[in-house]
C-alpha atoms as a PDB file:
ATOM      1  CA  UNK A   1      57.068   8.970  48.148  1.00  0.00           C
ATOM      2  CA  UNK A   2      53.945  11.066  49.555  1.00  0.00           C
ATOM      3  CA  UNK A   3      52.307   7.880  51.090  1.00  0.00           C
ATOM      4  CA  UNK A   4      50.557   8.309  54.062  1.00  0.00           C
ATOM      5  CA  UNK A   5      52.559   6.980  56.995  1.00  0.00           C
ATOM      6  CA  UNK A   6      51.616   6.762  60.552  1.00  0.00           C
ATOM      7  CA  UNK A   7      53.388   5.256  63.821  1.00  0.00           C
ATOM      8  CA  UNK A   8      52.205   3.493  66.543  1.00  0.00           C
ATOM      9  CA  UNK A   9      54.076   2.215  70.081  1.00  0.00           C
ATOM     10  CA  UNK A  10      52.438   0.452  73.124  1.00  0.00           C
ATOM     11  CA  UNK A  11      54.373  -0.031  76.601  1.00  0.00           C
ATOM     12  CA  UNK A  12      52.461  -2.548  78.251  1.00  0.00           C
ATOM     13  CA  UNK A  13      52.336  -4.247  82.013  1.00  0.00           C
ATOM     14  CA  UNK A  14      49.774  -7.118  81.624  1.00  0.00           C
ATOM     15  CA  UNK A  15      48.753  -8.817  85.328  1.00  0.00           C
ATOM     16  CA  UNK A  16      47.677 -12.091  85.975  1.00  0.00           C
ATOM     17  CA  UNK A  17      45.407 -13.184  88.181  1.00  0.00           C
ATOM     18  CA  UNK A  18      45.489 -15.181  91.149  1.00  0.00           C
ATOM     19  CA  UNK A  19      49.459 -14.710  91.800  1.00  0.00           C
ATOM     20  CA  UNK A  20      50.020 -15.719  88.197  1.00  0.00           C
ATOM     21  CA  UNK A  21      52.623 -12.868  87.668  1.00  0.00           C
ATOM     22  CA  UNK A  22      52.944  -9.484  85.088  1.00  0.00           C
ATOM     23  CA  UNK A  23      54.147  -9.935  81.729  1.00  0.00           C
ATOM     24  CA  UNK A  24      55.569  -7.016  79.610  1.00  0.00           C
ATOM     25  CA  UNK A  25      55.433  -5.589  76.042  1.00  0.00           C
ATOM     26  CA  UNK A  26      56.752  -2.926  74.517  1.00  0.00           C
ATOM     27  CA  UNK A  27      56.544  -1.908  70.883  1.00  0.00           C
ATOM     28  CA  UNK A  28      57.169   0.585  67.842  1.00  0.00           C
ATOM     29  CA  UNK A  29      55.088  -0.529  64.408  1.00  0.00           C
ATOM     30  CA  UNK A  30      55.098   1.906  61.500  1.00  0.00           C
ATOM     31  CA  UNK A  31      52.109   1.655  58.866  1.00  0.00           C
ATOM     32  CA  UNK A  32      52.724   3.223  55.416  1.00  0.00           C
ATOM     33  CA  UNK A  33      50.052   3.027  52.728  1.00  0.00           C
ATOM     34  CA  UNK A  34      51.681   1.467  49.797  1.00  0.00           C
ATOM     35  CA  UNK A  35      50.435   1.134  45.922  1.00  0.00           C
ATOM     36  CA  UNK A  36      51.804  -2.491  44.332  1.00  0.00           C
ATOM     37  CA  UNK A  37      49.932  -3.481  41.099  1.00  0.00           C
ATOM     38  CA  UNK A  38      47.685  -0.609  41.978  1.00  0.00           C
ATOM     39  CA  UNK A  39      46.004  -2.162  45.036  1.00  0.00           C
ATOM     40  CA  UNK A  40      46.195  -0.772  48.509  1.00  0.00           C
ATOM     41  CA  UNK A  41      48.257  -2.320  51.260  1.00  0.00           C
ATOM     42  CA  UNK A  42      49.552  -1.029  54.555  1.00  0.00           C
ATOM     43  CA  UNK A  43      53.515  -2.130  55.075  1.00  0.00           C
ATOM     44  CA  UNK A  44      54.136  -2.755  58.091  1.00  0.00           C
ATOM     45  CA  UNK A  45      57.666  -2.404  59.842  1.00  0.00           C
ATOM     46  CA  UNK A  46      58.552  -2.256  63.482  1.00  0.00           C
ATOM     47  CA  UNK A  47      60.138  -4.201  66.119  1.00  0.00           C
ATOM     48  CA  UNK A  48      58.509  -5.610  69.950  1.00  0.00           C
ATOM     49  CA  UNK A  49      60.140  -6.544  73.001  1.00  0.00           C
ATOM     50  CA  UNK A  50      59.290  -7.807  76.758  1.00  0.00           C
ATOM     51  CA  UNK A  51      59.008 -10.310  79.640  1.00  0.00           C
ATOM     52  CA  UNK A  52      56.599 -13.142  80.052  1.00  0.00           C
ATOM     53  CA  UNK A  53      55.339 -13.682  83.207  1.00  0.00           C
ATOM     54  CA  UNK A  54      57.723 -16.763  83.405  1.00  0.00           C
ATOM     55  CA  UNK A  55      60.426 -14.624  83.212  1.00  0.00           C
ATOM     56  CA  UNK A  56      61.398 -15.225  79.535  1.00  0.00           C
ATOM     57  CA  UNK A  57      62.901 -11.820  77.183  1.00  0.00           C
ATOM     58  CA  UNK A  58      61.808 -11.740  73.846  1.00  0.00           C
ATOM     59  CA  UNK A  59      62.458  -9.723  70.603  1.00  0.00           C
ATOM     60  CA  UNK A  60      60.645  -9.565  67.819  1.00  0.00           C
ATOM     61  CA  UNK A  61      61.622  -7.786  64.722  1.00  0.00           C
ATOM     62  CA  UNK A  62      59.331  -7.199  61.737  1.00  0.00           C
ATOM     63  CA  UNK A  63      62.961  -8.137  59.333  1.00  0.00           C
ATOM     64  CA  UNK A  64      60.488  -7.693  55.614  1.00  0.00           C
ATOM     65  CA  UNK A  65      57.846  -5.381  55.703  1.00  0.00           C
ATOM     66  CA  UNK A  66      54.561  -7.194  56.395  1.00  0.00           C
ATOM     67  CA  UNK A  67      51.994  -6.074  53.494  1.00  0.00           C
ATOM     68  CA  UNK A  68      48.206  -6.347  53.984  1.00  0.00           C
ATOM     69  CA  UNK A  69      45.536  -5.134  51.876  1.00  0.00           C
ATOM     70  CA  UNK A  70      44.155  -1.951  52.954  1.00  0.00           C
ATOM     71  CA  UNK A  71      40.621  -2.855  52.048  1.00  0.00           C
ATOM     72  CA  UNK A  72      38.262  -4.837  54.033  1.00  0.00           C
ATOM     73  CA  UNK A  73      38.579  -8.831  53.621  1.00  0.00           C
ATOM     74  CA  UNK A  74      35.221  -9.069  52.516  1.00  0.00           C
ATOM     75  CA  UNK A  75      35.651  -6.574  49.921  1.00  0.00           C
ATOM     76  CA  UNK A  76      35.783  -8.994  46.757  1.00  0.00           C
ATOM     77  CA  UNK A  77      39.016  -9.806  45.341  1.00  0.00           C
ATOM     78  CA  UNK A  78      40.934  -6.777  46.322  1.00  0.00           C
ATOM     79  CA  UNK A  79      40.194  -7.482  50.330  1.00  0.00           C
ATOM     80  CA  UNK A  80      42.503 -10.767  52.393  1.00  0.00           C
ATOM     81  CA  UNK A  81      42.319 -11.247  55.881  1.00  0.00           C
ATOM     82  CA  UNK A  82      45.921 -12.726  55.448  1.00  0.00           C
ATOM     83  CA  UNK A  83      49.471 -11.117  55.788  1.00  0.00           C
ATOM     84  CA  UNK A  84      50.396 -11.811  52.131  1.00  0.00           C
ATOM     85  CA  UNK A  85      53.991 -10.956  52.423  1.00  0.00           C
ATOM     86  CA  UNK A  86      56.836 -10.002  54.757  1.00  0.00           C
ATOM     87  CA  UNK A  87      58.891 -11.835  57.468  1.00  0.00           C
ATOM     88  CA  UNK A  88      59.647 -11.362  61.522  1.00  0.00           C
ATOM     89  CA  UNK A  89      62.174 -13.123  63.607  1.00  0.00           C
ATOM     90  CA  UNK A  90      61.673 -13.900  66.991  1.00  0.00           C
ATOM     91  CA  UNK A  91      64.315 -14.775  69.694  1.00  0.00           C
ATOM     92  CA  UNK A  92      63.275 -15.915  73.415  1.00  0.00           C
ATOM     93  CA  UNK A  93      66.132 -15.906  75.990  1.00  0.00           C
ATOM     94  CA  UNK A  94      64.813 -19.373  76.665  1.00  0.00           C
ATOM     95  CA  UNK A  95      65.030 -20.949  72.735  1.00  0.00           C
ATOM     96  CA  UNK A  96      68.636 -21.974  71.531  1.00  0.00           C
ATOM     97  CA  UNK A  97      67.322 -20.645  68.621  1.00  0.00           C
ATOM     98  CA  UNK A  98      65.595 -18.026  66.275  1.00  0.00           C
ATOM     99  CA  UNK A  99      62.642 -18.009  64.948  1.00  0.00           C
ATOM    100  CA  UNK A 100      62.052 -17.098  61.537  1.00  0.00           C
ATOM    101  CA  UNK A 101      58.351 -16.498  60.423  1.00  0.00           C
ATOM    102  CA  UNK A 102      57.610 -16.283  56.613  1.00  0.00           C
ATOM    103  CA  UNK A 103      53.917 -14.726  55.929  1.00  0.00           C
ATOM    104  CA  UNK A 104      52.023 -15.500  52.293  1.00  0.00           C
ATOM    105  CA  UNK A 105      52.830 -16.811  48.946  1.00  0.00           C
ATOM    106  CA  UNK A 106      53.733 -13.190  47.734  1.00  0.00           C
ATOM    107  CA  UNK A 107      52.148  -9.815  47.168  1.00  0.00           C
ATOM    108  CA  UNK A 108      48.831 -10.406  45.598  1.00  0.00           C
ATOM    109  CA  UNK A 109      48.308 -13.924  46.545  1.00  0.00           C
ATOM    110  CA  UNK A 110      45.743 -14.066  49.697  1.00  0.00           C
ATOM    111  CA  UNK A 111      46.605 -18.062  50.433  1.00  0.00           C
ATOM    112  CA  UNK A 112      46.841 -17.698  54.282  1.00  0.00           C
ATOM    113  CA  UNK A 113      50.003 -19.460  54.077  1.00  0.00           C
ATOM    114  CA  UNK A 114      52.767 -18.871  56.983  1.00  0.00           C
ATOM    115  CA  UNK A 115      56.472 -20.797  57.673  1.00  0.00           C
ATOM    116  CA  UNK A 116      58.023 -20.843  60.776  1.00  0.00           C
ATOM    117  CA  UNK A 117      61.694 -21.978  60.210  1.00  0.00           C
ATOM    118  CA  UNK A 118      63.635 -23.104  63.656  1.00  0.00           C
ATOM    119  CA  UNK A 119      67.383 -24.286  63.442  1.00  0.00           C
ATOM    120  CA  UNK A 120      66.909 -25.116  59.885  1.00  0.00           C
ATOM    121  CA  UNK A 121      63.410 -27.132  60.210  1.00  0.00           C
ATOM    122  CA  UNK A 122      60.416 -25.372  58.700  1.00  0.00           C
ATOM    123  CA  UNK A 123      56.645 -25.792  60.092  1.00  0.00           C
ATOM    124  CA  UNK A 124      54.193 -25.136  57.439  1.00  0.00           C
ATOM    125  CA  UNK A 125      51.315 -23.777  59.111  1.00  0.00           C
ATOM    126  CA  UNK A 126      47.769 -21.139  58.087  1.00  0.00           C
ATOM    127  CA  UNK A 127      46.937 -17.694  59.267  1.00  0.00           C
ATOM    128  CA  UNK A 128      43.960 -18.247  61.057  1.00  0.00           C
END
């Protein structure tokens, strides 16, 4: 659509201290700038992968674009701090389950809000 769109990917060893062991990350995020309601957001798609330095995999897939304003948070009422919209789902080889995380009340809305939904029990909780 002639937005600007831009890509970004980080392969990551992190070491521990002390004998505490090397974690791993690896990850591909794509940013497009996005017009809704005529305000400026980045959506944000992508997917993340590793190791922690207990030995657990993990996957994380961004599974509904994550939309954040594209203007400062301090900028009046067209900057938030907070995801406003979008979903991810995170699995850990150690977890039975899934983890489903739902950002924000919807586009336009900066509330902060976040739900983490695991085996059918939701966790309200706030961006911070």
């Amino acid at each position: 659509a002639g937005h600007l769109t831009w890509n970004f990917s980080a392969n990551l060893t992190l070491t521990y201290p002390n004998g505490g062991g090397t974690a791993t990350w690896s990850s591909a995020r794509t940013n497009t700038l996005t017009s809704v309601s005529g305000k400026w957001y980045y959506s944000i798609t992508g997917s993340a992968s590793g190791t922690s330095r207990k030995g657990a995999t993990y996957n994380i897939n961004i599974t509904s674009p994550l939309y954040v304003t594209a203007y400062p948070w301090w900028y009046g009422s067209w900057g938030c701090k907070y995801i406003e919209s979008g979903q991810v789902t995170i699995n850990v080889s150690s977890f039975s389950y899934p983890i489903y995380v739902t950002f924000g009340s919807g586009i336009g809305t900066c509330d902060g809000k976040a739900v983490a939904t695991i085996n059918g029990v939701t966790f309200n909780f706030s961006q911070q």
